[in-house]
N, C-alpha and C. Protein backbone atom coordinates (compact mmCIF):
# COMPACT_ATOMS: atom_id res chain seq x y z
N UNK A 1 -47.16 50.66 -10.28
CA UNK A 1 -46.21 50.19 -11.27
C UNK A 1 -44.80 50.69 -10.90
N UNK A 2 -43.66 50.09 -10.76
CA UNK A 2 -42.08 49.97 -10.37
C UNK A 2 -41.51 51.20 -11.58
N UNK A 3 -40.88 51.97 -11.29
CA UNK A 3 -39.75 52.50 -12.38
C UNK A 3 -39.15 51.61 -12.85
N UNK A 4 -39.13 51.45 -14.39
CA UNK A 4 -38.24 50.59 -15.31
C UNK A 4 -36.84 51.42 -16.10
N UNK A 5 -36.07 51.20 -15.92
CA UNK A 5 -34.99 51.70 -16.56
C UNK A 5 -34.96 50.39 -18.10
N UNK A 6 -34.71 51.04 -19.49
CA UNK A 6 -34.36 49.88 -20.40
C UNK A 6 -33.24 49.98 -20.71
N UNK A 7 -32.66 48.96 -21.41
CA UNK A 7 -30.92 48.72 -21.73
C UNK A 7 -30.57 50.00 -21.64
N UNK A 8 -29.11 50.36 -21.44
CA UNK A 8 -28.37 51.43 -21.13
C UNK A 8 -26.65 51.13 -21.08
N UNK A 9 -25.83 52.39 -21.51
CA UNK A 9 -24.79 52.01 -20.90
C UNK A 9 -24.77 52.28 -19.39
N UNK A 10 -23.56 51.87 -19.05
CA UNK A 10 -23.51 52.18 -17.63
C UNK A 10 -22.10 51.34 -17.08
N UNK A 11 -21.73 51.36 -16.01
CA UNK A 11 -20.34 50.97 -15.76
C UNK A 11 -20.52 50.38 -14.10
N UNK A 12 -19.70 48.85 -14.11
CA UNK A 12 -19.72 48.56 -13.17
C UNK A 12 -18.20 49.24 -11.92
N UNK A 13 -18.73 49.62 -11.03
CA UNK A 13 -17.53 50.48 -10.19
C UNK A 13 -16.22 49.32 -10.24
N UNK A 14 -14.90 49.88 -9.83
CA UNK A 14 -14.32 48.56 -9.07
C UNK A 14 -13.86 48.43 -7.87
N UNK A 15 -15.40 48.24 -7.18
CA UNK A 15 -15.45 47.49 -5.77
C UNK A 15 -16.43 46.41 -5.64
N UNK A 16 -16.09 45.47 -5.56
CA UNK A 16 -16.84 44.20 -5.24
C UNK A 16 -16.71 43.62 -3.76
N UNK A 17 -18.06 43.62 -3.13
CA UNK A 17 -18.08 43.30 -1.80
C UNK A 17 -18.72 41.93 -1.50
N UNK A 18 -18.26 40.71 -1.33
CA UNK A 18 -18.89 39.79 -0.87
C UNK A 18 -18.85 39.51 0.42
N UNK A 19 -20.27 39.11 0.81
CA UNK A 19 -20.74 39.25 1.94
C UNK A 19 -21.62 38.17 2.62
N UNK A 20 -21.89 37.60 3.65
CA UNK A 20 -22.87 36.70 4.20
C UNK A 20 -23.96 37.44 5.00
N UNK A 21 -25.21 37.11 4.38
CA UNK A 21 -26.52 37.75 5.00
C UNK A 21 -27.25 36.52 5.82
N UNK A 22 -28.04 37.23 6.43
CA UNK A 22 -28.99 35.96 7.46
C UNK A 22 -30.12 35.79 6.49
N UNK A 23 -30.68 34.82 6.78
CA UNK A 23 -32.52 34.67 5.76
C UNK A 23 -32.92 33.96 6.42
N UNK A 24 -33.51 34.58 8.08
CA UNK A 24 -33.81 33.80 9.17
C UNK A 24 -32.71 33.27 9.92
N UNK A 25 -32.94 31.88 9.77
CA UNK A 25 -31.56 31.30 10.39
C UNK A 25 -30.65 30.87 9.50
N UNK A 26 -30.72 31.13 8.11
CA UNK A 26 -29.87 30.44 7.23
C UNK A 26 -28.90 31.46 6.84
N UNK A 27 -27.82 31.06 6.73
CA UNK A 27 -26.72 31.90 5.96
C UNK A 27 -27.15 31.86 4.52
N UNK A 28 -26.64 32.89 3.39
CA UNK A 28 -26.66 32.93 2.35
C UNK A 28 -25.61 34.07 1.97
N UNK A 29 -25.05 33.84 0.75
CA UNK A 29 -24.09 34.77 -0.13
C UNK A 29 -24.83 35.74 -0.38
N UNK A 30 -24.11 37.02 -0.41
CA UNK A 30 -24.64 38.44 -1.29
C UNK A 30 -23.32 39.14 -1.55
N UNK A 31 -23.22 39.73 -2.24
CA UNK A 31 -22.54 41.06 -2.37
C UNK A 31 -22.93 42.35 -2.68
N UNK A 32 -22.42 43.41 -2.97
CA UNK A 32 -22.56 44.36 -2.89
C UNK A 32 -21.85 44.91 -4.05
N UNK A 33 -22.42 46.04 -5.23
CA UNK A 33 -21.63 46.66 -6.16
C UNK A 33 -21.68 47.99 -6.85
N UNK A 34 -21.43 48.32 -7.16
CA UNK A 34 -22.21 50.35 -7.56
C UNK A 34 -22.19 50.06 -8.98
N UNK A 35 -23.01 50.53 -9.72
CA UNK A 35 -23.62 50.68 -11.15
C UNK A 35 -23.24 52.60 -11.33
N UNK A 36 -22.69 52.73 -12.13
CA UNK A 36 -22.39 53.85 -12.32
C UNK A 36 -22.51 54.66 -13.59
N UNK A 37 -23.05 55.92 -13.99
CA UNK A 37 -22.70 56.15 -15.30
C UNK A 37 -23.77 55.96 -15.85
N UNK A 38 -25.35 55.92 -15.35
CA UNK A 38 -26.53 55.36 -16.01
C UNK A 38 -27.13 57.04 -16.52
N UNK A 39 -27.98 57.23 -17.39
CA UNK A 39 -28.44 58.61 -17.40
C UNK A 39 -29.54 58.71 -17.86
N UNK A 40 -30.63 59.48 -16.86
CA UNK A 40 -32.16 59.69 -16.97
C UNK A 40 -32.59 60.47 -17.78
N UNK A 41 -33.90 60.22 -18.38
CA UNK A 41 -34.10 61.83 -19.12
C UNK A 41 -34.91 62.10 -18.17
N UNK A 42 -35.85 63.52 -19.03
CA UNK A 42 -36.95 64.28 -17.83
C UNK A 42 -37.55 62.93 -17.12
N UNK A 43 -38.10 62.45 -18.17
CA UNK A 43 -39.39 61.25 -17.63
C UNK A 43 -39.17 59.92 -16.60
N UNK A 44 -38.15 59.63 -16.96
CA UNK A 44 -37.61 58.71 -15.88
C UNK A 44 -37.01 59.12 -14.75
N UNK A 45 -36.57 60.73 -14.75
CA UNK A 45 -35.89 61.03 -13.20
C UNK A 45 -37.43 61.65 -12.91
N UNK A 46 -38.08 61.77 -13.06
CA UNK A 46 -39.61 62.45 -12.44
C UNK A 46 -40.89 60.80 -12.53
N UNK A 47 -40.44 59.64 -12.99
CA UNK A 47 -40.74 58.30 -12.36
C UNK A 47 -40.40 58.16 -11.13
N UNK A 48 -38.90 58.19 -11.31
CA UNK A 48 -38.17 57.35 -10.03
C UNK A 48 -38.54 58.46 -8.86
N UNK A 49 -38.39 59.40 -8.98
CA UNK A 49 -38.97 60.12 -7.69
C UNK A 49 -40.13 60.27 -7.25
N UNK A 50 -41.39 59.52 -8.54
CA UNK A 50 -42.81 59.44 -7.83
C UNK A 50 -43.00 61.18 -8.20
N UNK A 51 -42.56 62.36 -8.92
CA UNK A 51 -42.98 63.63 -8.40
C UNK A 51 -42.52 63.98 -10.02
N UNK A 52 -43.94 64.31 -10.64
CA UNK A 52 -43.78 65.11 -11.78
C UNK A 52 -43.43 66.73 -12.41
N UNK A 53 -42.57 66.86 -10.93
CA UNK A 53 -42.31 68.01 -11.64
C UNK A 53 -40.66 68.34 -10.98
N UNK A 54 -40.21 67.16 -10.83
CA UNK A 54 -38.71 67.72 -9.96
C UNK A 54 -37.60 67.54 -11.05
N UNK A 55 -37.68 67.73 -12.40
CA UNK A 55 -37.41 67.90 -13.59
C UNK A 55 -37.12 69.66 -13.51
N UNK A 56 -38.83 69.63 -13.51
CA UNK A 56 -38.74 71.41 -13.58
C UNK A 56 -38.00 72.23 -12.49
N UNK A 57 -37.64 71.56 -11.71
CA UNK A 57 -37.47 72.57 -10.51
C UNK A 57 -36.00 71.83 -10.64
N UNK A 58 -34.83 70.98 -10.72
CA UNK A 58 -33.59 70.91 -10.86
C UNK A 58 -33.10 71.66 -12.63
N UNK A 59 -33.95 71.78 -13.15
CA UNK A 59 -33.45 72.34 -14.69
C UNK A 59 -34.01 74.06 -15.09
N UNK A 60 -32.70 74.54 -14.95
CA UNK A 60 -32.81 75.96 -16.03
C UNK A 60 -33.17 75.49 -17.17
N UNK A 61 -34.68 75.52 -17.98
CA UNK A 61 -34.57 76.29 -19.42
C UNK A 61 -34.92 77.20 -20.25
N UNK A 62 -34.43 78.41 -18.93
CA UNK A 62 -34.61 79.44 -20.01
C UNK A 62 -33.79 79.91 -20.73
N UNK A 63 -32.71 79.46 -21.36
CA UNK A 63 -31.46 79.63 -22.23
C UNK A 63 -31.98 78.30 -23.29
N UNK A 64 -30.92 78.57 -24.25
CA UNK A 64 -30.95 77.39 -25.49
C UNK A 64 -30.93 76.04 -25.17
N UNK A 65 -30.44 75.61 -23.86
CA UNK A 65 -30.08 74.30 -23.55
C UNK A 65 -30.39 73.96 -21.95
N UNK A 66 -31.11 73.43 -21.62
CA UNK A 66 -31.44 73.36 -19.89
C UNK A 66 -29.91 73.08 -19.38
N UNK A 67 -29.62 73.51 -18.03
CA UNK A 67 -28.88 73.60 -17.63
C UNK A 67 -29.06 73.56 -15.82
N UNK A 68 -28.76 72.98 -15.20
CA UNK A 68 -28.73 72.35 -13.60
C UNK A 68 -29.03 73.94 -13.21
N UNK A 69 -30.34 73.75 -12.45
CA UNK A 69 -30.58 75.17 -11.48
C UNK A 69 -29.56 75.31 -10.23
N UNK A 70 -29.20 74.18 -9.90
CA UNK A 70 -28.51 74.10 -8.49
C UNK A 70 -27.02 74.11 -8.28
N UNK A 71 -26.17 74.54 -9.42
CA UNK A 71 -25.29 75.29 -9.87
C UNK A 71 -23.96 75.45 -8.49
N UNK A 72 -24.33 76.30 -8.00
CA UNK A 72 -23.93 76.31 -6.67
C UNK A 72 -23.80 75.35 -5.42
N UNK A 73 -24.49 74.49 -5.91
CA UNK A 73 -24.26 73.73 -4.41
C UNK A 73 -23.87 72.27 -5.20
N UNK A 74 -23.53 71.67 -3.77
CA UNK A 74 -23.21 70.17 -3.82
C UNK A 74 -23.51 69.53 -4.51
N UNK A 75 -22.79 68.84 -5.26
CA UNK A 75 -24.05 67.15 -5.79
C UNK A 75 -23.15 66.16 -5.79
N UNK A 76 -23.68 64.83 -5.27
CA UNK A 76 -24.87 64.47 -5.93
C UNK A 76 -26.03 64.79 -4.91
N UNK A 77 -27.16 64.56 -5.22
CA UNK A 77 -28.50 64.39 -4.88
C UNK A 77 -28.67 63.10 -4.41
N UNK A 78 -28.44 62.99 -2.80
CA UNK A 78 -28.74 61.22 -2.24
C UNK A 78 -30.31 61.41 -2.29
N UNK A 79 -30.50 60.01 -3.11
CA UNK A 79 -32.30 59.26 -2.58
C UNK A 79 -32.62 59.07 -1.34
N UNK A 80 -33.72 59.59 -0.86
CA UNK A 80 -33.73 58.91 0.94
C UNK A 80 -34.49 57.64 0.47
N UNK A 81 -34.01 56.74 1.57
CA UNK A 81 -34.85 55.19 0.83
C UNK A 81 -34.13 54.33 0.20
N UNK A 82 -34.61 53.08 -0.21
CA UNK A 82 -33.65 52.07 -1.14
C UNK A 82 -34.91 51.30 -1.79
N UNK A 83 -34.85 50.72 -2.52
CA UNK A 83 -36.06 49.72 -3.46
C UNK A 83 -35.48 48.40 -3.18
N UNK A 84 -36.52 47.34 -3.01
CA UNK A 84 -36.54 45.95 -2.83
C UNK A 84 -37.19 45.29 -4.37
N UNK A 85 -36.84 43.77 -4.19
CA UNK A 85 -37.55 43.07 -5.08
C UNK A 85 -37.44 43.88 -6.53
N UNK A 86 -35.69 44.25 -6.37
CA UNK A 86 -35.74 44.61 -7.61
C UNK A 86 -35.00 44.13 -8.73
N UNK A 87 -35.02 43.83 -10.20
CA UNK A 87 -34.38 43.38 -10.94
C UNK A 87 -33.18 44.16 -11.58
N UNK A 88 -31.73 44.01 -11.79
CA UNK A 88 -30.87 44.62 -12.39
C UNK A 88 -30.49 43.16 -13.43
N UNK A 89 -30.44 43.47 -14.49
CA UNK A 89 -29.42 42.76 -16.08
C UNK A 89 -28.69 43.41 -16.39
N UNK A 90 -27.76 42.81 -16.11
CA UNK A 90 -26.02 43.32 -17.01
C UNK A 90 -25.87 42.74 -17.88
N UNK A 91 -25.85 43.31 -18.88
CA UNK A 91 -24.97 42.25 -19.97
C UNK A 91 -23.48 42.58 -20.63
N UNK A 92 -22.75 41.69 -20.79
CA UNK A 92 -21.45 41.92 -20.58
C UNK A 92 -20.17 41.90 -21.60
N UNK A 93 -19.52 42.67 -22.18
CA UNK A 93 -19.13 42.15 -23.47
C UNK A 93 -19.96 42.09 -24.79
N UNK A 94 -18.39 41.77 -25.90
CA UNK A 94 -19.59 41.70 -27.25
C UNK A 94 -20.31 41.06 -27.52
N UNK A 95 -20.40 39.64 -26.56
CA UNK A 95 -21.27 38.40 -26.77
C UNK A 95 -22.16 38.68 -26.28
N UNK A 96 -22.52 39.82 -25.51
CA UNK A 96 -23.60 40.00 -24.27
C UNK A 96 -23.94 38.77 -23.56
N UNK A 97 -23.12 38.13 -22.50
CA UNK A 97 -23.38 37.38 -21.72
C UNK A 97 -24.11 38.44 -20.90
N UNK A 98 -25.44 37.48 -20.16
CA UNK A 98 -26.48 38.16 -19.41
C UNK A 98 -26.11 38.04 -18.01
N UNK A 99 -26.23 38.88 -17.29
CA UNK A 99 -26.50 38.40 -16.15
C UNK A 99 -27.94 39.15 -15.70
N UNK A 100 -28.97 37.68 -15.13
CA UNK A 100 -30.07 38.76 -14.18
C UNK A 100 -30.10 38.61 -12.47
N UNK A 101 -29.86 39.87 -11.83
CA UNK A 101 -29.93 39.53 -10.21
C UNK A 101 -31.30 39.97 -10.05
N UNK A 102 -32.39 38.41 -9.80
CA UNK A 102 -33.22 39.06 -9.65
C UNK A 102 -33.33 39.70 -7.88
N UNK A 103 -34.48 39.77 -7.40
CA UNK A 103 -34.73 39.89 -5.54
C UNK A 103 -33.73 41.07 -5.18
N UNK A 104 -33.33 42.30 -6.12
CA UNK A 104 -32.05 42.96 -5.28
C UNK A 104 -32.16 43.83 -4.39
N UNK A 105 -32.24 44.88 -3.67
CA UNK A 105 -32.19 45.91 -3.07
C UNK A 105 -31.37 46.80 -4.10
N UNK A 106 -31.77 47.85 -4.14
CA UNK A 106 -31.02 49.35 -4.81
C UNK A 106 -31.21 50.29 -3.87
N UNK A 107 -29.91 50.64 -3.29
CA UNK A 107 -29.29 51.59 -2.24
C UNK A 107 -28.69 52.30 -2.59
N UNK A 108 -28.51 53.64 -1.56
CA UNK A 108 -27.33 54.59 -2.17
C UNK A 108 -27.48 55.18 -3.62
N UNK A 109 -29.06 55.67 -4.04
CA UNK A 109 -29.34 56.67 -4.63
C UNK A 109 -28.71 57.53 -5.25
N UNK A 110 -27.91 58.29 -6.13
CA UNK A 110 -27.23 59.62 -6.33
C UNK A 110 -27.16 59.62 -7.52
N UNK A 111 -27.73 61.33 -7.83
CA UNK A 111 -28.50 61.51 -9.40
C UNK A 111 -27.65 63.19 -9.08
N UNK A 112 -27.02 63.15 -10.56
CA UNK A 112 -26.48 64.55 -11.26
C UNK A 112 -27.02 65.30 -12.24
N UNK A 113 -27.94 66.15 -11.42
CA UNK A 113 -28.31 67.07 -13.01
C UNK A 113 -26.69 67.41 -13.85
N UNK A 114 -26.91 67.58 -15.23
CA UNK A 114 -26.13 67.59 -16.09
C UNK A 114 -26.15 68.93 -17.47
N UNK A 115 -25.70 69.39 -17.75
CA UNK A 115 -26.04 70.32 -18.59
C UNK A 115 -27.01 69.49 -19.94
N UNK A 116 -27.61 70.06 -20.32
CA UNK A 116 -28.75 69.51 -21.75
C UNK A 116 -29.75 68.54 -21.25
N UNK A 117 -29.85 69.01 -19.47
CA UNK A 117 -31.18 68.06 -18.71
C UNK A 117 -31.48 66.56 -19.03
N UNK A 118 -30.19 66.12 -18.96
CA UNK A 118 -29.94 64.57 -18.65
C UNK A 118 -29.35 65.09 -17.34
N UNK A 119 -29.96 63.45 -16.37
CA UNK A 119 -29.40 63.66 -14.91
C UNK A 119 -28.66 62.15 -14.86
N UNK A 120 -27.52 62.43 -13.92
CA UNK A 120 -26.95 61.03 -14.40
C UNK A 120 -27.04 60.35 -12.77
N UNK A 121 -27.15 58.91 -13.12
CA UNK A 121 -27.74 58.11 -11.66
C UNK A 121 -26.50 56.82 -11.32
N UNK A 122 -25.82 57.23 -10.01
CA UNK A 122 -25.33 55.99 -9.52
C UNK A 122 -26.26 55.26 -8.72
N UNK A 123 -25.76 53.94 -8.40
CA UNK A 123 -26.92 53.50 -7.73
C UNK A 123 -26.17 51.79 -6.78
N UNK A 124 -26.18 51.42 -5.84
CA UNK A 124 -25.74 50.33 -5.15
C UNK A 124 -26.54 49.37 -4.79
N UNK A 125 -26.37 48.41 -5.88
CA UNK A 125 -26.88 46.99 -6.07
C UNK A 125 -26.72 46.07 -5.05
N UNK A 126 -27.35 45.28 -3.97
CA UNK A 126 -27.59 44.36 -2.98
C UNK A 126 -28.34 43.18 -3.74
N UNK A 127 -27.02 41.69 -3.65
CA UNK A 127 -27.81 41.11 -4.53
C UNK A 127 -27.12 39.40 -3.78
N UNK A 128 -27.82 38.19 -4.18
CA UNK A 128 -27.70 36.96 -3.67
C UNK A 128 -27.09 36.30 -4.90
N UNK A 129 -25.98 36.82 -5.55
CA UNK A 129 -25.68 36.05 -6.72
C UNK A 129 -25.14 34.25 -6.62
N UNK A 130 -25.38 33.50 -7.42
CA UNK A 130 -25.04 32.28 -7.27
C UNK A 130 -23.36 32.71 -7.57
N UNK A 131 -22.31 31.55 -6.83
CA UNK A 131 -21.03 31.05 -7.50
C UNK A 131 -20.35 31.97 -8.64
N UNK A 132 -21.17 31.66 -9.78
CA UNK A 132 -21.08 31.54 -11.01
C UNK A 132 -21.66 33.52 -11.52
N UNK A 133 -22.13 33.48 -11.32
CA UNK A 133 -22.71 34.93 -10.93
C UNK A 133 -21.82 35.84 -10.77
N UNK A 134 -21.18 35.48 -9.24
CA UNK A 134 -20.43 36.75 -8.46
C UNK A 134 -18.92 36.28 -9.30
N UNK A 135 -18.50 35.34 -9.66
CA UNK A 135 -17.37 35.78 -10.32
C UNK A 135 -17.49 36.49 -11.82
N UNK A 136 -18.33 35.89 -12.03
CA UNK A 136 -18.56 36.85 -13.60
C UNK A 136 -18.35 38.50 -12.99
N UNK A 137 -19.23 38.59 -12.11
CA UNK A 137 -19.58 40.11 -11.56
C UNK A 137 -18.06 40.70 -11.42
N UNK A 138 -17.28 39.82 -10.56
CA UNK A 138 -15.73 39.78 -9.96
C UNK A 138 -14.44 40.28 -11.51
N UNK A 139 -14.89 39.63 -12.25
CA UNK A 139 -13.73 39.08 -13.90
C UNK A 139 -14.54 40.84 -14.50
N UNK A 140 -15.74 41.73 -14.47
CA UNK A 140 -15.75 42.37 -14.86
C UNK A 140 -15.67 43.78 -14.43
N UNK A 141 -15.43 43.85 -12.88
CA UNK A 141 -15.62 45.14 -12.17
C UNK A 141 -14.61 46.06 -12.77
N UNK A 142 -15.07 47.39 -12.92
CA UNK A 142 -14.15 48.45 -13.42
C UNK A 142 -14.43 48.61 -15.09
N UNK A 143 -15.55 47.81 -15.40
CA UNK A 143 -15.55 47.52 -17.12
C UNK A 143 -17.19 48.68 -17.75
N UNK A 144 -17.37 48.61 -18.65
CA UNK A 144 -18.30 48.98 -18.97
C UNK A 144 -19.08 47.91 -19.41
N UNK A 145 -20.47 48.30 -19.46
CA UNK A 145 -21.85 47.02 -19.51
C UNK A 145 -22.96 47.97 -20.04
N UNK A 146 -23.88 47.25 -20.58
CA UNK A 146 -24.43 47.70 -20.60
C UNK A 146 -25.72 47.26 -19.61
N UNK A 147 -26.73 48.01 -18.83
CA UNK A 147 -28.07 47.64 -18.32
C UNK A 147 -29.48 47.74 -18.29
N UNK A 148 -29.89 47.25 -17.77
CA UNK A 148 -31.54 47.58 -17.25
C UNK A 148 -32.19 47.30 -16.33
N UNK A 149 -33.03 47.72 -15.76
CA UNK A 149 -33.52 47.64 -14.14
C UNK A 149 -34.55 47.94 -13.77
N UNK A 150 -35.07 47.21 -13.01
CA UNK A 150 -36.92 47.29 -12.94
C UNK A 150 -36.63 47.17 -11.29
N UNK A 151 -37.00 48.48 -10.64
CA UNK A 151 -36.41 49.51 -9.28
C UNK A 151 -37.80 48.50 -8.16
N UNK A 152 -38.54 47.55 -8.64
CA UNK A 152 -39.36 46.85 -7.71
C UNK A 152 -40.48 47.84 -6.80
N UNK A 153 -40.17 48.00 -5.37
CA UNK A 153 -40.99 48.78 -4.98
C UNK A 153 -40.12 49.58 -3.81
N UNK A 154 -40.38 50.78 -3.48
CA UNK A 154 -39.44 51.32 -2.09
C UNK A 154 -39.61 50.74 -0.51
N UNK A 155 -38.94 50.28 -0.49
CA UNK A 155 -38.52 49.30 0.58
C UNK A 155 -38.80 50.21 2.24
N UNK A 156 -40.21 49.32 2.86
CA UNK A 156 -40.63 50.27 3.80
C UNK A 156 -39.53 50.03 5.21
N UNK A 157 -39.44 50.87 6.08
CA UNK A 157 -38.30 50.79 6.78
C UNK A 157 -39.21 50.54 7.98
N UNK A 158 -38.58 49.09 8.72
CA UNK A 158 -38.81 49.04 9.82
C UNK A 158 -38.66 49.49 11.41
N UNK A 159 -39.37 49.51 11.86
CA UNK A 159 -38.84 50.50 12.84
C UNK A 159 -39.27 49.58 14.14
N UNK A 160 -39.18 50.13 15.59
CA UNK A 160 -38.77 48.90 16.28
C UNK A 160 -39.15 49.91 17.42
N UNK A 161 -39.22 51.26 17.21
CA UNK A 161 -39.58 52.67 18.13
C UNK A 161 -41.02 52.05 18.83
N UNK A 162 -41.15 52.94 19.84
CA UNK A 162 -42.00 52.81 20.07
C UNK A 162 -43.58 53.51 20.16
N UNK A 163 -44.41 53.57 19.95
CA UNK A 163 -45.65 53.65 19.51
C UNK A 163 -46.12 55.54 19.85
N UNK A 164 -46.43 56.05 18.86
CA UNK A 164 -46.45 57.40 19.32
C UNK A 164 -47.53 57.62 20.23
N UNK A 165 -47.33 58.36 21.12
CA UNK A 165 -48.24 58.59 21.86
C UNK A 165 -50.04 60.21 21.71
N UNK A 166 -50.54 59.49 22.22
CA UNK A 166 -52.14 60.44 22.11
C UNK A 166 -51.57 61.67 22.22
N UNK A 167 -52.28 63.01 21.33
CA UNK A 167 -52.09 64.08 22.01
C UNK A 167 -52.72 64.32 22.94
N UNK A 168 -52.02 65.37 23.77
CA UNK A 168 -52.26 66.04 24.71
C UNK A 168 -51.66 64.87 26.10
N UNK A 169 -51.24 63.73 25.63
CA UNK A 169 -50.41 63.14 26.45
C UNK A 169 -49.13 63.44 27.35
N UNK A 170 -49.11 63.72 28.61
CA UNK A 170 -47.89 64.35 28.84
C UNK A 170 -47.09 62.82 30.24
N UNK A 171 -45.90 62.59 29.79
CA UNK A 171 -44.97 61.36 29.91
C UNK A 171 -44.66 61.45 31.12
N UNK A 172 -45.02 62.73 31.55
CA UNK A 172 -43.89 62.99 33.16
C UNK A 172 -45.05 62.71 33.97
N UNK A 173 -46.46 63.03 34.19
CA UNK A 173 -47.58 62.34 34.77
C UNK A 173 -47.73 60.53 34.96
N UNK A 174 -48.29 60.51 35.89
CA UNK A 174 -48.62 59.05 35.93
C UNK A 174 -50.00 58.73 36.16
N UNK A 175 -50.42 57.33 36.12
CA UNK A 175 -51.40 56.91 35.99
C UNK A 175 -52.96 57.79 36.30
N UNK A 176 -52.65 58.26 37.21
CA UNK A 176 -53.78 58.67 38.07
C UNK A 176 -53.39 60.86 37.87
N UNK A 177 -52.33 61.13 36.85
CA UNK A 177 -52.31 62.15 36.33
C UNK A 177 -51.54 63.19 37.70
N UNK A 178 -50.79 62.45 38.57
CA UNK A 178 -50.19 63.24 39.45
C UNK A 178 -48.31 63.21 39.09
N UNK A 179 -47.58 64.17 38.97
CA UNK A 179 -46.49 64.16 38.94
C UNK A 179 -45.52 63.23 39.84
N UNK A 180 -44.39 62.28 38.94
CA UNK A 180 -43.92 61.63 40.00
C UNK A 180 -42.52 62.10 41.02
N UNK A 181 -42.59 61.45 42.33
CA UNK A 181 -41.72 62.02 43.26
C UNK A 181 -40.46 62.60 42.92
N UNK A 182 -40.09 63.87 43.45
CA UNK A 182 -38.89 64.26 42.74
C UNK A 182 -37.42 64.13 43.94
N UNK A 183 -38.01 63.39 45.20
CA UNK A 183 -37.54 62.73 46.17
C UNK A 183 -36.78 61.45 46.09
N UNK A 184 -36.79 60.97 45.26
CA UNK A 184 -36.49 59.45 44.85
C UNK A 184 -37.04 58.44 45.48
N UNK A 185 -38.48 58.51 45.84
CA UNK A 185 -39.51 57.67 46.78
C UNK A 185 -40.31 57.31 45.35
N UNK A 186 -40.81 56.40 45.14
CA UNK A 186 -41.53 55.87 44.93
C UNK A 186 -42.72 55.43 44.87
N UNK A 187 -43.85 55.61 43.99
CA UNK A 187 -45.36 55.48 44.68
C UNK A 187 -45.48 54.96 46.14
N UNK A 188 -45.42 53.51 45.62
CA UNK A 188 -45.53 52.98 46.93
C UNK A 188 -44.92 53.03 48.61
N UNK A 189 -43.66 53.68 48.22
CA UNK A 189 -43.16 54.59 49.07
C UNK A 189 -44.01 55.33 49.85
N UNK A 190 -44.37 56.60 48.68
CA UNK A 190 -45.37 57.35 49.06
C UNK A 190 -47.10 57.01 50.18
N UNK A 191 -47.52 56.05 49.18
CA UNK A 191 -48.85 55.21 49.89
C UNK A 191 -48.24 54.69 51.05
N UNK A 192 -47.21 54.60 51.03
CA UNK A 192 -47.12 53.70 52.72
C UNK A 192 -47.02 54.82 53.49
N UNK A 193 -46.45 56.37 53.18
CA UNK A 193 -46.41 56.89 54.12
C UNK A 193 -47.67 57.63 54.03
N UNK A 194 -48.16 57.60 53.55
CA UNK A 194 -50.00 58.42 53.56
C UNK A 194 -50.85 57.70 54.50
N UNK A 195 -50.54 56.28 54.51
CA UNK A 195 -51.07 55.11 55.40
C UNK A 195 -50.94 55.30 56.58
């Protein structure tokens, strides 16, 4: 089952990136946008990470009010990874005009523990909006919205490397398990002069 985020405030950044993606051989529209300002409690930042207990281990509470263990260092906290096939709804204004991108990618991860153990989550939306869509998206960047988002599944990364090898395999041997020439001869080199 996907992490669901339900309605929320949250704020669209103001940077809007439109962009042309491949889908095979076809061109298609996307852009690109940051959702900002969203905030988890325990249960949903220990969803989205798949790990029920990284609540406990980013939050002091042994005082009156939990408070960020990690105090000292950097944040934000980047996600390794991005989610596919995922849904974000904005809705916009007092009329709540909707928008849903469904199919999106969510990239660029980054969650702030916060004092009173709310963690707060930016997050970068990859999406194929129609026309009509990306200017709405365009007429509101920099605004507040409110959202919700169903994070799909974590998007497995392809790789293109090549195939790990057996242990006890060693690369500098060849076929027949003899080291190769450090002469700049060549097997066959070699066999011709053994011949």
């Amino acid at each position: 089952m996907s992490t669901s985020l339900t309605k929320r405030p949250g704020k669209l950044a103001g940077k809007l990136n439109p962009r042309v993606e491949f889908h095979g051989e076809d061109e298609v529209g996307a852009c690109d946008f940051t959702i900002l300002n969203l905030v988890l409690d325990r249960d949903e930042l220990n969803d989205l990470a798949k790990d029920p207990t990284l609540w406990d281990r980013l939050y002091d509470s042994s005082g009156p009010m939990p408070e960020p263990a990690l105090r000292k260092f950097d944040m934000p906290l980047q996600f390794v990874g991005k989610f596919e096939a995922a849904t974000v709804t904005i809705r916009i204004g007092d009329d709540d005009e909707k928008l849903v991108l469904g199919k999106s990618k969510l990239a660029k991860i980054q969650l702030w523990p916060k004092s009173g153990g709310m963690t707060e989550l930016a997050l970068q939306v990859q999406c194929n909006p129609d026309a009509a869509e990306l200017s709405t998206l365009y007429m509101h960047m920099n605004n507040d919205v409110m959202v919700s988002i169903r994070f799909g599944r974590e998007a497995v990364k392809s790789t293109k490397d090549q195939p790990e090898l057996p242990l006890g395999h060693d690369a500098s041997l060849d076929s027949n398990g003899a080291a190769p020439p450090t002469d700049g001869t060549s097997e066959d080199d070699q066999a011709q002069a053994a011949a």
